[in-house]
C-alpha atoms as a PDB file:
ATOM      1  CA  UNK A   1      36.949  14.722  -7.122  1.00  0.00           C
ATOM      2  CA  UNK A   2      33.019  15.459  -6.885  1.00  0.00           C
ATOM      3  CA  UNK A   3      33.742  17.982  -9.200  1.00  0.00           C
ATOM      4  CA  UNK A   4      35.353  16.255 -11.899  1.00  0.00           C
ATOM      5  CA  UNK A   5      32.957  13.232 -11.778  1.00  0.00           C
ATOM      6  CA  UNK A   6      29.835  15.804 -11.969  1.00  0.00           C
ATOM      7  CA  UNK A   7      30.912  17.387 -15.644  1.00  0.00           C
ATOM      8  CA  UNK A   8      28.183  16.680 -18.187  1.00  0.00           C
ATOM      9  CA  UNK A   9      26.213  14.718 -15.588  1.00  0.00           C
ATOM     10  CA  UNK A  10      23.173  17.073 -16.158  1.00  0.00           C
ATOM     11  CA  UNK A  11      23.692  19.264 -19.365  1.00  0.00           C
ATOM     12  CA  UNK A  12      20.201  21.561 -19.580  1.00  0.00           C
ATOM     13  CA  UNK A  13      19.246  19.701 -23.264  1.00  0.00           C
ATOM     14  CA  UNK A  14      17.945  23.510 -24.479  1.00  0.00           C
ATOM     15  CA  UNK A  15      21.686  24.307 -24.368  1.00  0.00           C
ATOM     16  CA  UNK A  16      24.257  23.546 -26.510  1.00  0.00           C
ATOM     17  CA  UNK A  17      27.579  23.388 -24.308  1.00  0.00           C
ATOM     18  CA  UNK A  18      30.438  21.213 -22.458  1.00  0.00           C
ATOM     19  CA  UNK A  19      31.504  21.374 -19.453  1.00  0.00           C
ATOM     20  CA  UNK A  20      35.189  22.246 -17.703  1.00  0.00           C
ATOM     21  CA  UNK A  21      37.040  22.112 -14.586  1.00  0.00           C
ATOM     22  CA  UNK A  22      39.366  24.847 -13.717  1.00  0.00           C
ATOM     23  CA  UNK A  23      41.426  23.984 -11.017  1.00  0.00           C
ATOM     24  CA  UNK A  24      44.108  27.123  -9.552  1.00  0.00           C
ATOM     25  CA  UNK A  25      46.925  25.671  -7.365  1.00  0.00           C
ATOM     26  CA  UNK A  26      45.156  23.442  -5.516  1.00  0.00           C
ATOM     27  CA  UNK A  27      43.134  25.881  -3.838  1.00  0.00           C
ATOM     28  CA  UNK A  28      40.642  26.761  -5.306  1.00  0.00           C
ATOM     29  CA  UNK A  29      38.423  24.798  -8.413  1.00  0.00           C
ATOM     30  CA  UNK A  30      35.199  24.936 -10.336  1.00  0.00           C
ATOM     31  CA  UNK A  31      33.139  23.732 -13.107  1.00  0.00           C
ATOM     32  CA  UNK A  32      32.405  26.038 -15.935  1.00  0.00           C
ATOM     33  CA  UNK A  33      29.783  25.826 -18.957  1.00  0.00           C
ATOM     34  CA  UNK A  34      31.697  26.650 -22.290  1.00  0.00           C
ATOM     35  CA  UNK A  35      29.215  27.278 -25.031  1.00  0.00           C
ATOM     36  CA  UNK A  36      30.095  25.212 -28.199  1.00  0.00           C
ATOM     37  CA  UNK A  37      28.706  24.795 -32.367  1.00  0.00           C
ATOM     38  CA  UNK A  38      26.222  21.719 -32.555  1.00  0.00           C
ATOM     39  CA  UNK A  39      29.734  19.674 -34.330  1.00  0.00           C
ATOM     40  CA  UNK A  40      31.304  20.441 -30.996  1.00  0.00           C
ATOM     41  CA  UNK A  41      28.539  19.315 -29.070  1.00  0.00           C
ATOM     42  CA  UNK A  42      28.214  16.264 -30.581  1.00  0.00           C
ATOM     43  CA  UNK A  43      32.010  15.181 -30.360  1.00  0.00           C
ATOM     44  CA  UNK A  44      32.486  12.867 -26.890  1.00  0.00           C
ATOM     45  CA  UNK A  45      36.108  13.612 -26.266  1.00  0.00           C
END
């Protein structure tokens, strides 16, 4: 749940990209940068 709650909590501003969670059966999980276009950035989904 941390995990989930924590994506784009503290985006580096110098970088344009969003922020996933991967989660794989329940056992294991993590939060991944994705690097996107300035449109993408800008889009809140």
């Amino acid at each position: 749940k941390s995990q989930i709650l924590s994506i784009n909590m503290a985006n580096n501003p110098s970088r344009l990209y969003k922020e996933v969670w991967i989660g794989l059966g329940g056992t294991q999980s993590a939060v991944y940068a994705t690097e996107v276009s300035a449109e993408e950035y800008l889009v809140r989904p």
